[in-house]
N, C-alpha and C. Protein backbone atom coordinates (compact mmCIF):
# COMPACT_ATOMS: atom_id res chain seq x y z
N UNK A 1 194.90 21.20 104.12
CA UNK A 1 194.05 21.24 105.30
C UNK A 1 194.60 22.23 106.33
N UNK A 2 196.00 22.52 106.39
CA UNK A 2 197.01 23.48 107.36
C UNK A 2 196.43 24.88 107.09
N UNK A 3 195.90 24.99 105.96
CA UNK A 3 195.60 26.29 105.20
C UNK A 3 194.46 26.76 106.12
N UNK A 4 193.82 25.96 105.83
CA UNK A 4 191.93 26.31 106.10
C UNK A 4 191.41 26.41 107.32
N UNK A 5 192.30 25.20 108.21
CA UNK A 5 192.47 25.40 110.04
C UNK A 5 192.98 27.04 109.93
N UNK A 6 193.76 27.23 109.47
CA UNK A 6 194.45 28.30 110.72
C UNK A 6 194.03 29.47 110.16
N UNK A 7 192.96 29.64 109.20
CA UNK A 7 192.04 30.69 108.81
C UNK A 7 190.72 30.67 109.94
N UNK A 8 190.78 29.55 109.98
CA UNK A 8 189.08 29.36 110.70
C UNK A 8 189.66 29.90 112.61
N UNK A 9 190.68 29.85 113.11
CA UNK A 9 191.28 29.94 114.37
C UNK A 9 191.30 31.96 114.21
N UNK A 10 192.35 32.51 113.03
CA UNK A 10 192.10 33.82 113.11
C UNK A 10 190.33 34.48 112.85
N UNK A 11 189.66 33.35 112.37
CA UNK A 11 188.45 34.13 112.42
C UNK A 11 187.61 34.31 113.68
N UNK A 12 187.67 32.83 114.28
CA UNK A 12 187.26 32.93 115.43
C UNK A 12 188.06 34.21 116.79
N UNK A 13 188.95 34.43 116.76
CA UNK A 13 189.88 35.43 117.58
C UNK A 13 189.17 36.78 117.43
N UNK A 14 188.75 36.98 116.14
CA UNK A 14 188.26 38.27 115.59
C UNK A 14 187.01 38.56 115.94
N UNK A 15 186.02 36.89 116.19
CA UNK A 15 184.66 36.89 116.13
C UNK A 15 185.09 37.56 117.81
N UNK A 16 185.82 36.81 118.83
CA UNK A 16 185.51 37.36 120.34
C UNK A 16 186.04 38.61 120.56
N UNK A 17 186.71 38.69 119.80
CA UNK A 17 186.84 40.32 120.29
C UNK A 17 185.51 41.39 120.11
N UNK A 18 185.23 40.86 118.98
CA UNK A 18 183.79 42.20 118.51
C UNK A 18 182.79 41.84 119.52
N UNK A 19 182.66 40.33 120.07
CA UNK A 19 181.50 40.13 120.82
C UNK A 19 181.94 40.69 122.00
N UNK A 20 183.16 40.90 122.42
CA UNK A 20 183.19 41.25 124.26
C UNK A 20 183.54 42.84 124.00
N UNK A 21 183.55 43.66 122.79
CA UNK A 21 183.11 45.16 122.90
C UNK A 21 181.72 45.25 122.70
N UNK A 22 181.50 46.36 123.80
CA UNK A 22 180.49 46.97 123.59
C UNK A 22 179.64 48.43 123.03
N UNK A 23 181.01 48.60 122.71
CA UNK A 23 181.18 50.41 121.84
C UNK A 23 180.61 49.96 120.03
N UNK A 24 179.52 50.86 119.83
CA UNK A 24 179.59 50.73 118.37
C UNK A 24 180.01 51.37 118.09
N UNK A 25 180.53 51.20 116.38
CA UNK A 25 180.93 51.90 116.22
C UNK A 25 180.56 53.29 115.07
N UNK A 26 179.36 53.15 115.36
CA UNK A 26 178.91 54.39 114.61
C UNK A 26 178.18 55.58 116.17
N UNK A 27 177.93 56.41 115.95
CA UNK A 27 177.38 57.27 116.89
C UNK A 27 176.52 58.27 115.96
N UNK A 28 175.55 59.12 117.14
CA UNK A 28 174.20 59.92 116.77
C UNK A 28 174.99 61.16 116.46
N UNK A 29 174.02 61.98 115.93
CA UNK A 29 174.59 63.48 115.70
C UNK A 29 173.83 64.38 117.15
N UNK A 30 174.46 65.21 117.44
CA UNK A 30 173.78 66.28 118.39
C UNK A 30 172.68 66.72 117.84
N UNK A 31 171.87 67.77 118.44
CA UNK A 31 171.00 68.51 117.88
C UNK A 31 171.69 69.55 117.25
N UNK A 32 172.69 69.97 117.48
CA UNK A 32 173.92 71.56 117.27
C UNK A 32 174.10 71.05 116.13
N UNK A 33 174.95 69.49 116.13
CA UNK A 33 175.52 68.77 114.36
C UNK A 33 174.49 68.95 113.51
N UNK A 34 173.29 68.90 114.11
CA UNK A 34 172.20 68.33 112.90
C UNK A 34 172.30 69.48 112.24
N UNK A 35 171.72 70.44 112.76
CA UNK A 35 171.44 72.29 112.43
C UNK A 35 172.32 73.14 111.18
N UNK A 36 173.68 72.44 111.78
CA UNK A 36 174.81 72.93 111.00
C UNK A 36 174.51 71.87 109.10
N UNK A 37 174.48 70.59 109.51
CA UNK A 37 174.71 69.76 108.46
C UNK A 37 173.30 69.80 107.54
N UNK A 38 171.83 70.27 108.32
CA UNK A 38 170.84 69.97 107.37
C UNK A 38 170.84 71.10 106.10
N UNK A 39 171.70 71.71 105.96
CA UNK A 39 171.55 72.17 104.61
C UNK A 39 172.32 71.83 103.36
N UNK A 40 173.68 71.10 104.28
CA UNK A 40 174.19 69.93 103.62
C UNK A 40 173.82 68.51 102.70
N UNK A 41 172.77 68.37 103.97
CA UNK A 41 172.08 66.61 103.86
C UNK A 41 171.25 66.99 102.62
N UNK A 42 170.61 67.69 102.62
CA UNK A 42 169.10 67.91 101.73
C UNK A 42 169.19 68.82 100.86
N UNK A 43 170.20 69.67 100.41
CA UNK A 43 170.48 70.33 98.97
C UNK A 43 170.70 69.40 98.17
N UNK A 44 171.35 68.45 97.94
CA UNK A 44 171.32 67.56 96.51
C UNK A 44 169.69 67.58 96.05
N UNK A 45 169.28 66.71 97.49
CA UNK A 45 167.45 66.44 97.06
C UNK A 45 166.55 67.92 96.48
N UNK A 46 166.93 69.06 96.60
CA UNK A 46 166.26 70.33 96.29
C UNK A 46 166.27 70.51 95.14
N UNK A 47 167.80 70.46 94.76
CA UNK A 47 168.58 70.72 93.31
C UNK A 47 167.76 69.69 92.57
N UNK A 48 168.19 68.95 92.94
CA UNK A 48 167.77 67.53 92.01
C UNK A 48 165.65 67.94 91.54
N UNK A 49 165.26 68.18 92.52
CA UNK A 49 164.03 68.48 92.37
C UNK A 49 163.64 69.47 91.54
N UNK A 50 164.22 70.52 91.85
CA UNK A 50 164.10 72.08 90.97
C UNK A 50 164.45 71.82 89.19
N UNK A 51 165.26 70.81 89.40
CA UNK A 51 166.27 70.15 88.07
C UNK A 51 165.25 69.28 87.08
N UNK A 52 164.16 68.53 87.94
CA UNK A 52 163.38 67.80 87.41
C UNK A 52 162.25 68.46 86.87
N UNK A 53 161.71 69.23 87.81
CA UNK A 53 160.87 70.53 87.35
C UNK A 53 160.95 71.40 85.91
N UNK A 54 162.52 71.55 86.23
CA UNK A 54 162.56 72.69 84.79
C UNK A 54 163.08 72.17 83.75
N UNK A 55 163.47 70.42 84.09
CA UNK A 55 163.79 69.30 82.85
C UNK A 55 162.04 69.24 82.19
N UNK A 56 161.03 68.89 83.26
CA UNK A 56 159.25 68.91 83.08
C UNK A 56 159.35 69.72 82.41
N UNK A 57 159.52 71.15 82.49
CA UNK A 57 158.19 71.88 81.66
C UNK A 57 159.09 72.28 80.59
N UNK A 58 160.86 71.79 80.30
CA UNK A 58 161.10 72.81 79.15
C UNK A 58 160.79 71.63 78.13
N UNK A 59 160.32 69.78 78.88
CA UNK A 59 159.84 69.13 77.59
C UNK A 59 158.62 69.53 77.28
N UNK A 60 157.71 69.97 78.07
CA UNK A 60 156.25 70.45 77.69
C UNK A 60 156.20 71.45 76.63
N UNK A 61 157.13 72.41 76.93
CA UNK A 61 157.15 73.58 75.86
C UNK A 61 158.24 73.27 74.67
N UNK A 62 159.02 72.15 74.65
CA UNK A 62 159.30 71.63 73.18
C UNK A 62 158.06 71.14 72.60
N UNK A 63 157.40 70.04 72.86
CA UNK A 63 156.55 69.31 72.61
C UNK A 63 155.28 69.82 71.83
N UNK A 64 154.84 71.18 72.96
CA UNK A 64 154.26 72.08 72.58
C UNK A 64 154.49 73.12 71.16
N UNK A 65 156.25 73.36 70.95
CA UNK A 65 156.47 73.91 69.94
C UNK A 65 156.11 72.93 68.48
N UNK A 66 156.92 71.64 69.04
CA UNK A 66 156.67 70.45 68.09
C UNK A 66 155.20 70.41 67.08
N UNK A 67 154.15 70.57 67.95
CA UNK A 67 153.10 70.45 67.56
C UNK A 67 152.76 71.63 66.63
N UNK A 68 153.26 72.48 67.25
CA UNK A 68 152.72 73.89 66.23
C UNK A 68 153.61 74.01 65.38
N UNK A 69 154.45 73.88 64.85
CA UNK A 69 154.88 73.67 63.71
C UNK A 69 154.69 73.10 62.65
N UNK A 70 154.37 71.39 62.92
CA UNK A 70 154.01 70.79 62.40
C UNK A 70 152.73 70.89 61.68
N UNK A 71 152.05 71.60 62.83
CA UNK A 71 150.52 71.67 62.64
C UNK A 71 150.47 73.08 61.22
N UNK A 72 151.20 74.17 61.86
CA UNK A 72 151.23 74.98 60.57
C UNK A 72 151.95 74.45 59.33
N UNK A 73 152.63 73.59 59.58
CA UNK A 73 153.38 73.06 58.29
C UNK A 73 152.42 72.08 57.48
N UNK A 74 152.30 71.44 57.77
CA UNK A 74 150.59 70.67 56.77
C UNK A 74 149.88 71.24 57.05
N UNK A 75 149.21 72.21 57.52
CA UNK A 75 148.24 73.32 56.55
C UNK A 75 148.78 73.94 55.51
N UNK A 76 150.05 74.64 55.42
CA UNK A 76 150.51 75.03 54.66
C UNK A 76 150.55 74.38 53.00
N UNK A 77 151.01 73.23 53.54
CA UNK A 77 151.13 72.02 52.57
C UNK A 77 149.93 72.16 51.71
N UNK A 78 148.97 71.34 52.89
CA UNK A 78 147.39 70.97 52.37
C UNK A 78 146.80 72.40 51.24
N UNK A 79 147.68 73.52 51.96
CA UNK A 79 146.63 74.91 51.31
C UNK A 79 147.71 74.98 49.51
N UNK A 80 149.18 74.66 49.66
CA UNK A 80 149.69 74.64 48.23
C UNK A 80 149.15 73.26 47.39
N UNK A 81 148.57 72.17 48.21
CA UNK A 81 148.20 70.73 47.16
C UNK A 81 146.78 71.50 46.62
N UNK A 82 146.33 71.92 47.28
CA UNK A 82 144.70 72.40 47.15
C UNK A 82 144.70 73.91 45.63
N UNK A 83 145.89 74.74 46.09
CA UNK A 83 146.13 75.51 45.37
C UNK A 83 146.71 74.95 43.93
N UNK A 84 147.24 73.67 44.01
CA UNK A 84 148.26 73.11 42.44
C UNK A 84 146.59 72.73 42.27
N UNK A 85 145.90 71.90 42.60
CA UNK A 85 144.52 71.19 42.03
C UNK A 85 143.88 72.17 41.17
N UNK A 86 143.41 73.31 41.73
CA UNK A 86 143.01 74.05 40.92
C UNK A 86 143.38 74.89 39.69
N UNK A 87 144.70 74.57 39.78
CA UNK A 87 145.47 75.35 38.86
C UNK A 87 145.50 74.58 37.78
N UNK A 88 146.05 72.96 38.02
CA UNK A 88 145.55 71.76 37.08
C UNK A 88 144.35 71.72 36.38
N UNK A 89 142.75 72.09 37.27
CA UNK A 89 141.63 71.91 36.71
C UNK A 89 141.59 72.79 35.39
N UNK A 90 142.24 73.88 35.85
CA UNK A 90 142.27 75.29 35.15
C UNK A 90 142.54 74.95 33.71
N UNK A 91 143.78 74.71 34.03
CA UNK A 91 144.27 74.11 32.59
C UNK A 91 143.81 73.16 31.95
N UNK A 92 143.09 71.85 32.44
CA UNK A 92 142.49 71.05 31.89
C UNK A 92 141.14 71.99 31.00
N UNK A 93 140.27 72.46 31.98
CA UNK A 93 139.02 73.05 31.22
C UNK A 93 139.91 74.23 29.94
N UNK A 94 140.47 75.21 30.39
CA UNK A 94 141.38 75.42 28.89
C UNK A 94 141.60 74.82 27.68
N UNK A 95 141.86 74.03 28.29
CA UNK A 95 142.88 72.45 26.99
C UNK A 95 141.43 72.14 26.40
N UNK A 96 140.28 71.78 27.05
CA UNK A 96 139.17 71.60 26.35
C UNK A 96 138.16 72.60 25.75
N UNK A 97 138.24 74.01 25.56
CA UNK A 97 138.39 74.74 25.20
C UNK A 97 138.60 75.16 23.92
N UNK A 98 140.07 75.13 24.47
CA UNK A 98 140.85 75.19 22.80
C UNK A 98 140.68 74.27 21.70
N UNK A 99 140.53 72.81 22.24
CA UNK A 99 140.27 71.82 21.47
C UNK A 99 138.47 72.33 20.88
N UNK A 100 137.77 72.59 21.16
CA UNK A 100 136.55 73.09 20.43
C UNK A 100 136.61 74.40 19.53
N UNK A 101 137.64 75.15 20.04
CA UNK A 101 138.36 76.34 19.33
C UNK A 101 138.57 75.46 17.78
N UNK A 102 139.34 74.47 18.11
CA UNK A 102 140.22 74.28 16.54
C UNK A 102 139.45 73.04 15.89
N UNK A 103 138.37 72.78 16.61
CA UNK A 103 137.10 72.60 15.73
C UNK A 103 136.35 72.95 14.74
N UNK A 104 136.33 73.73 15.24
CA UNK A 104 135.55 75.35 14.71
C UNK A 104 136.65 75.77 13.50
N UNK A 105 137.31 76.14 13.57
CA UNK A 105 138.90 76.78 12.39
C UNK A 105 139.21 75.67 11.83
N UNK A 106 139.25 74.20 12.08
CA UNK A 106 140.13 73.62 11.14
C UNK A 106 139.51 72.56 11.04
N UNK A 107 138.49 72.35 11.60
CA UNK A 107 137.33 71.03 11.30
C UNK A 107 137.55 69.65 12.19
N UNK A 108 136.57 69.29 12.34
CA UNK A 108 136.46 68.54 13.48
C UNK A 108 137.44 66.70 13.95
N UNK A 109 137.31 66.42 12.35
CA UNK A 109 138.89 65.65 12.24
C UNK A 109 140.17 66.09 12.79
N UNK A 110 140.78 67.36 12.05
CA UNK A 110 141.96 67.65 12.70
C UNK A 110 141.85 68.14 14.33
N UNK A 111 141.08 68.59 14.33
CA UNK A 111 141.08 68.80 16.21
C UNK A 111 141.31 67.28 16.88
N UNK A 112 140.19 66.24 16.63
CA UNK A 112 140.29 64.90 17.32
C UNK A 112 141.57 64.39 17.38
N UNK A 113 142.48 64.80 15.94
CA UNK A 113 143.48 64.01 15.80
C UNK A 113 144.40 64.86 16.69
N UNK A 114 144.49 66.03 17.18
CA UNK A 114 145.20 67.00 17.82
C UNK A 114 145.47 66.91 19.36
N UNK A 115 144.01 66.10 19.71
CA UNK A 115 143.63 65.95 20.69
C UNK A 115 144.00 64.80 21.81
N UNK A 116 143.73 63.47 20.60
CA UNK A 116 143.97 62.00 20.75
C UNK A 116 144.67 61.71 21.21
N UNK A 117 144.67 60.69 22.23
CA UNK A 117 145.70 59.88 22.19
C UNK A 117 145.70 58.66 21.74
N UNK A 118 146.65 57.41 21.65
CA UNK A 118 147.18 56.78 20.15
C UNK A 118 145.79 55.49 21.18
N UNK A 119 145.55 55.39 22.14
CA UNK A 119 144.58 54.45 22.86
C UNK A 119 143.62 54.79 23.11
N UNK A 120 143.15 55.85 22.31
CA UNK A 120 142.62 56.00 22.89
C UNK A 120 140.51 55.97 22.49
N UNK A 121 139.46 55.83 23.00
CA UNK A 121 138.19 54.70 22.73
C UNK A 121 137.25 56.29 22.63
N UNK A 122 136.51 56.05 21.54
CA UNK A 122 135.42 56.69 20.98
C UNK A 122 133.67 56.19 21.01
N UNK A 123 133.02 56.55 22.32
CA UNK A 123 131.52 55.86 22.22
C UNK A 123 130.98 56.75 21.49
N UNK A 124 130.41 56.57 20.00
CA UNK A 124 129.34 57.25 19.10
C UNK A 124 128.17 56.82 19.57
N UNK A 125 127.07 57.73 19.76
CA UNK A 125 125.62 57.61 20.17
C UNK A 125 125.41 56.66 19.11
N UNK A 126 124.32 55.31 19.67
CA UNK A 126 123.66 54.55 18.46
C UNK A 126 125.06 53.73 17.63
N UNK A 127 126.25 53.53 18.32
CA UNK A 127 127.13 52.45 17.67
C UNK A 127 127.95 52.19 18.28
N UNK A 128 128.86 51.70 18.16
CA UNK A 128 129.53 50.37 18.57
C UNK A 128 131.14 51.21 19.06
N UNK A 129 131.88 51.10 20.37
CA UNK A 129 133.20 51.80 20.48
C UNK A 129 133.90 51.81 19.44
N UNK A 130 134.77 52.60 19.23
CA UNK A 130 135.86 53.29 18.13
C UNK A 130 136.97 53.12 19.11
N UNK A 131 138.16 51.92 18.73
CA UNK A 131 139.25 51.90 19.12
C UNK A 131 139.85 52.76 18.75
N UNK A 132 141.59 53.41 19.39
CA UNK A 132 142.58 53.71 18.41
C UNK A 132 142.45 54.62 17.70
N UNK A 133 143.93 55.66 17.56
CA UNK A 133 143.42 57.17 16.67
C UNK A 133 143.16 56.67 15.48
N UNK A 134 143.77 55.42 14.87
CA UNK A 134 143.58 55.84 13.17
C UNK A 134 142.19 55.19 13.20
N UNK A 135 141.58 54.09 13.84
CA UNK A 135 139.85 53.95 13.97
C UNK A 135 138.92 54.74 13.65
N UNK A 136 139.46 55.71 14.56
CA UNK A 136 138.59 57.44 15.59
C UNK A 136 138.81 57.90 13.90
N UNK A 137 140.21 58.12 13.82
CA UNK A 137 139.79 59.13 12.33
C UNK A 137 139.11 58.39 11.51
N UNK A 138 138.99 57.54 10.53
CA UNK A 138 137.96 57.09 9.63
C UNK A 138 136.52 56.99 10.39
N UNK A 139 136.38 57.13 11.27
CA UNK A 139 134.98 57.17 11.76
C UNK A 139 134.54 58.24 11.39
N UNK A 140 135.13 59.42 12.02
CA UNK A 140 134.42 61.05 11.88
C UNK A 140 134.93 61.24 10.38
N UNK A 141 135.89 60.81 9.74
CA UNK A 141 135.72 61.44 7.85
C UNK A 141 134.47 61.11 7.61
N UNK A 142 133.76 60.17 8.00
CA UNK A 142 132.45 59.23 7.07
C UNK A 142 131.48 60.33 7.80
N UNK A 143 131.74 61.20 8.75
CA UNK A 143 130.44 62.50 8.58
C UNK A 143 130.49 63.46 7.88
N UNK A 144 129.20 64.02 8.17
CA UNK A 144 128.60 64.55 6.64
C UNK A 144 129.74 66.40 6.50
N UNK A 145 129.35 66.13 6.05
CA UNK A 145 130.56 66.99 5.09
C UNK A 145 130.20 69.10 5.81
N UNK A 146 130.91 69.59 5.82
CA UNK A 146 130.32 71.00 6.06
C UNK A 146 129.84 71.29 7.49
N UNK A 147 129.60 70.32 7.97
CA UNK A 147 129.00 70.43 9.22
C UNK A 147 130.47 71.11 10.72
N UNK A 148 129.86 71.15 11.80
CA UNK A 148 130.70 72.52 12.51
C UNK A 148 130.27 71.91 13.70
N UNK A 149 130.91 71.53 14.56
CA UNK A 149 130.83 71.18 15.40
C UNK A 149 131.46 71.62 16.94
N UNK A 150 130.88 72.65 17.76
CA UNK A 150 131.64 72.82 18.97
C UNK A 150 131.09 72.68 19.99
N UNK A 151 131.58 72.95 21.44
CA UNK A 151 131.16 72.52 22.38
C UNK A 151 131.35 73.91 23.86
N UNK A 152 130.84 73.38 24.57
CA UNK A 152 131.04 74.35 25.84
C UNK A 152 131.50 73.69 27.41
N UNK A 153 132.44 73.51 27.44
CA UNK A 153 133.24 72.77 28.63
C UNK A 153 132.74 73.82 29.63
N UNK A 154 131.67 73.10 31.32
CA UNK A 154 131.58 73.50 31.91
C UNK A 154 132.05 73.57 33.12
N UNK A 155 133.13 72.17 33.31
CA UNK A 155 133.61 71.64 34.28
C UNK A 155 134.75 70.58 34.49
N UNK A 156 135.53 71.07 34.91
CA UNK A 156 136.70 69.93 34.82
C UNK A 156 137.03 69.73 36.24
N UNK A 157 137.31 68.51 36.34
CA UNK A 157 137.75 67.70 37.60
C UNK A 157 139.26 66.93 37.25
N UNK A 158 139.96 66.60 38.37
CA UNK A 158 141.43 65.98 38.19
C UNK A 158 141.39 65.02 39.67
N UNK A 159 141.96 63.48 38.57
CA UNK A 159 141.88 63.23 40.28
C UNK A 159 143.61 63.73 41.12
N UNK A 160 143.56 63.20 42.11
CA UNK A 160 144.13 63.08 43.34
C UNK A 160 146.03 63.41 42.51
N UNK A 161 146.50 62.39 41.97
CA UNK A 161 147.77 62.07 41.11
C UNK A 161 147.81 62.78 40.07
N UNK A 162 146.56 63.97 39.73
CA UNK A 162 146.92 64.95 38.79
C UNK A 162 147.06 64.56 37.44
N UNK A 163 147.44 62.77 37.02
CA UNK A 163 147.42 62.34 35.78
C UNK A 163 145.98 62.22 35.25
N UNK A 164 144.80 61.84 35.82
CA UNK A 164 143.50 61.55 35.02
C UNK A 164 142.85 62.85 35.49
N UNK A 165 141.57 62.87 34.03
CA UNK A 165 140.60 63.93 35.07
C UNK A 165 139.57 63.88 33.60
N UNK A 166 138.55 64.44 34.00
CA UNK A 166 137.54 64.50 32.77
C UNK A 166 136.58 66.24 32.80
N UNK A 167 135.88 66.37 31.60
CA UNK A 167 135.57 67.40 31.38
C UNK A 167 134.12 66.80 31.02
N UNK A 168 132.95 68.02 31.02
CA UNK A 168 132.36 67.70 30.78
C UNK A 168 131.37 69.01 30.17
N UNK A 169 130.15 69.15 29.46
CA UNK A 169 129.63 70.45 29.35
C UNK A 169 128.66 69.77 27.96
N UNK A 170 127.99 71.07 27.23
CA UNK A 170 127.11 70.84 26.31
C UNK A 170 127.81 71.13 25.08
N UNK A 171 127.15 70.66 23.51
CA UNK A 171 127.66 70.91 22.23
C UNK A 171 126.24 70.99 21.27
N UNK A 172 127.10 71.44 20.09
CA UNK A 172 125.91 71.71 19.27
C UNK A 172 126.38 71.52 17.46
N UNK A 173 126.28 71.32 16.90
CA UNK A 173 126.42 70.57 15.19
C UNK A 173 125.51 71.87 14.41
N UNK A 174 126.28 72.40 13.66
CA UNK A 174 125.34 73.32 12.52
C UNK A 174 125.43 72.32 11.33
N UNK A 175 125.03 72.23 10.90
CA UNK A 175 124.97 71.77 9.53
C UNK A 175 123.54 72.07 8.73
N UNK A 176 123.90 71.09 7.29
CA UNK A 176 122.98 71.64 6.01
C UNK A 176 121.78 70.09 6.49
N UNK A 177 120.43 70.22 6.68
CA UNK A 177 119.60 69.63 7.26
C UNK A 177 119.38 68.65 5.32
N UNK A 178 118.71 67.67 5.55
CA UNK A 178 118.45 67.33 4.57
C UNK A 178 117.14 67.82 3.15
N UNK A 179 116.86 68.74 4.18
CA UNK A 179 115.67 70.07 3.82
C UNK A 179 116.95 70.78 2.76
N UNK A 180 117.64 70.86 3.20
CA UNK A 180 118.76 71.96 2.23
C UNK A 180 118.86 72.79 3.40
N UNK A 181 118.34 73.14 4.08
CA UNK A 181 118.32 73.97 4.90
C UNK A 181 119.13 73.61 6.54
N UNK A 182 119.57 74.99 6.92
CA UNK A 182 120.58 74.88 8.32
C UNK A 182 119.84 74.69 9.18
N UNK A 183 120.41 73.67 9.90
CA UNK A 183 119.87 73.20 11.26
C UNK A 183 121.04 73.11 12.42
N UNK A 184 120.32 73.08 13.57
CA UNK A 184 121.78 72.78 14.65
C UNK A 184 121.16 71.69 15.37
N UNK A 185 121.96 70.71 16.33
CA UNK A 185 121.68 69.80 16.85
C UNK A 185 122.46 70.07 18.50
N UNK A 186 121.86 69.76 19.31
CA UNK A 186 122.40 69.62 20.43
C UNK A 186 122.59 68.20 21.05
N UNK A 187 123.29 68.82 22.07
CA UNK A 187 123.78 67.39 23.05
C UNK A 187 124.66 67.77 24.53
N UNK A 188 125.27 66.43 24.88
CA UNK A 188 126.04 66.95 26.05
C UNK A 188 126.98 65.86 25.95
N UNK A 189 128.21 66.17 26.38
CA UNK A 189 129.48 65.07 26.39
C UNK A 189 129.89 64.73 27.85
N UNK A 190 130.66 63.78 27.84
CA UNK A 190 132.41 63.51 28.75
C UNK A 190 133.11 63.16 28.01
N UNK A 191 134.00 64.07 28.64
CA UNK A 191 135.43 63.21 27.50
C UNK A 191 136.38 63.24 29.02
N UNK A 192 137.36 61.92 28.94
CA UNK A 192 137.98 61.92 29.95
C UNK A 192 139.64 61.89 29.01
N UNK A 193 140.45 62.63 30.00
CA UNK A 193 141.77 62.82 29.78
C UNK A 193 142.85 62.64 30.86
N UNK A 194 144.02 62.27 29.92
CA UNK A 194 144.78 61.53 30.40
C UNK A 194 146.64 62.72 30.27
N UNK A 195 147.46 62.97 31.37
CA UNK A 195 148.24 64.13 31.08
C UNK A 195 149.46 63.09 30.74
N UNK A 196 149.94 63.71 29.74
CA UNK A 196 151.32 63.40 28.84
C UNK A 196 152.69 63.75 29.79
N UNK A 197 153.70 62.69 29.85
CA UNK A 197 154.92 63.44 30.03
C UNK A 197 155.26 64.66 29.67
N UNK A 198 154.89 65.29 29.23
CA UNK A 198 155.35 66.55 28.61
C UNK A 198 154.26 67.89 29.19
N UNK A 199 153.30 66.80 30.20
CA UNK A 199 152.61 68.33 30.69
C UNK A 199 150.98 68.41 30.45
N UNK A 200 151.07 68.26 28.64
CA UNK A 200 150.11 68.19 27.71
C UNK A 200 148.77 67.38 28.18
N UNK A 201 147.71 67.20 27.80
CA UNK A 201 146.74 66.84 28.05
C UNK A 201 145.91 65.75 26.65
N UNK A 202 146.39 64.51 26.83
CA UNK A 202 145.29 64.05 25.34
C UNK A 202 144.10 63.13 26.32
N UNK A 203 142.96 63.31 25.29
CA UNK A 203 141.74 62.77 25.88
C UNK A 203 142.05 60.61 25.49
N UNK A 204 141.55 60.22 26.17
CA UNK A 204 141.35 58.63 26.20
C UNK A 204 139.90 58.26 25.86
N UNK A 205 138.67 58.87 26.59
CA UNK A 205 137.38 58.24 26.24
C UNK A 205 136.91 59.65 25.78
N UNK A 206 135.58 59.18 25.10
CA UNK A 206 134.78 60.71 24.68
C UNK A 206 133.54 59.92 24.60
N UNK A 207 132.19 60.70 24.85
CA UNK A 207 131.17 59.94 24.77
C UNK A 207 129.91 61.11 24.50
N UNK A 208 129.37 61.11 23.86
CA UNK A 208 128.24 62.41 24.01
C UNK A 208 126.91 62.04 23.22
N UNK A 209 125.61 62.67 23.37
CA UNK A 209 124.62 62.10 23.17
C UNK A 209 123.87 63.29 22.92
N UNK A 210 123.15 63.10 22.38
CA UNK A 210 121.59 64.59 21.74
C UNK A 210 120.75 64.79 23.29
N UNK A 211 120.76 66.24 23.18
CA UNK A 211 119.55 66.50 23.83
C UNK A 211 118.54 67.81 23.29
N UNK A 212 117.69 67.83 23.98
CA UNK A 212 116.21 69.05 23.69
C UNK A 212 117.32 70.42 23.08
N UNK A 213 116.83 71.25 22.22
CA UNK A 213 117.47 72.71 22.51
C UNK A 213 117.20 73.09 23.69
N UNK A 214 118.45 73.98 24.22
CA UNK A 214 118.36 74.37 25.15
C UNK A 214 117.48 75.23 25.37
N UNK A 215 116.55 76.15 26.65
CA UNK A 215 115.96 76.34 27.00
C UNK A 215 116.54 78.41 26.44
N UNK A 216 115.56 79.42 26.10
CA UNK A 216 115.53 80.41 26.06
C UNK A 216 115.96 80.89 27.35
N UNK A 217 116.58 82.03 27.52
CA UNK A 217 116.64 82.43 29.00
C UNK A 217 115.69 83.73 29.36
N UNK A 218 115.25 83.40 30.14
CA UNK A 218 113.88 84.07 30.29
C UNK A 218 114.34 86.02 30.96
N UNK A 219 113.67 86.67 30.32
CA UNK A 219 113.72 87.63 31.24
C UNK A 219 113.60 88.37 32.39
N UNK A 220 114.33 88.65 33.11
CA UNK A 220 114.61 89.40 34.27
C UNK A 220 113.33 90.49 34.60
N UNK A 221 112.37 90.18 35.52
CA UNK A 221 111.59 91.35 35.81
C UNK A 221 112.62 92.72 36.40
């Protein structure tokens, strides 16, 4: 309790002294002080301002760079994905192509089987799906013999992932008519294909159907 009294006695001593001065103790500046010191007082605030300013616009003109880069960089992109697509289609309509090529030269069995893949489904006009390559082959041996079969791929598409895509276009069958005599038959297909690890291209579905001979092409006045 000796402690806390004789704290509270020096505080009070301290309190009357400040109350019976009347001097504060801070004071005004002249008008002369001010003059001298205001370029003192208010340069931080200038700096600081000018500082914020050219912190502003050098983020505007990153931001600004940001964008245009980016922006030319996926176009760029978009214009090489757009450029591989077509290059893919390219090769797909090729690949179908050639496969009517070695139709033609080595008969229409060994092309299918060249072509095939091991899943892959055969719709014959007027019958029933053809599972599976070794299916697919005993199906087409049981046609008629001599006959020639090719086609004209007019269009190939790929989707998006570059693995699927299908072809599509008209065909035509020469063969020995039951007259004895040569006849041709027309039609039009899809065949859809499926790309191999290796690059390669084998078809999965095929489907094609008869149509009219095609039309003469008329002459040009």
């Amino acid at each position: 309790m000796q402690r806390y009294n004789n704290c509270d006695q020096v505080s009070n001593q301290q309190n009357t002294q400040l109350g019976n001065s009347n001097e504060s103790p801070y004071r005004a500046f002249s008008p002369n002080e001010l003059r001298i010191l205001r370029p003192f007082l208010f340069a931080n605030h200038s700096n600081r301002s000018r500082t914020l300013v050219r912190s502003h616009s050098f983020s505007l003109v990153l931001a600004s760079l940001i964008v245009c880069v980016t922006t030319t960089a996926f176009g760029q992109q978009q214009s090489t994905v757009l450029a591989n697509m077509d290059s893919v289609r390219e090769v797909l309509l090729k690949t179908d192509a050639h496969f009517s090529e070695t139709s033609v030269e080595k008969g229409t069995v060994d092309a299918f089987l060249s072509y095939i893949a091991e899943d892959a489904v055969l719709l014959p006009m007027g019958g029933n799906p053809v599972k599976g390559r070794e299916n697919i082959r005993k199906h087409l041996s049981q046609g008629s013999s001599g006959s020639v079969l090719s086609w004209q791929p007019l269009q190939a598409e790929v989707a998006n992932s570059a693995d699927l895509g299908y072809t599509y276009g008209t065909y035509e069958v020469r063969l020995i008519g039951q007259d004895g005599k040569p006849t041709t038959r027309y039609g039009k297909y899809v065949t859809v294909w499926r790309r191999q690890p290796d690059g390669s291209w084998k078809f999965i579905l095929d489907i094609g159907n008869q149509s009219p001979p095609p039309e003469p092409a008329r002459n040009k006045d």
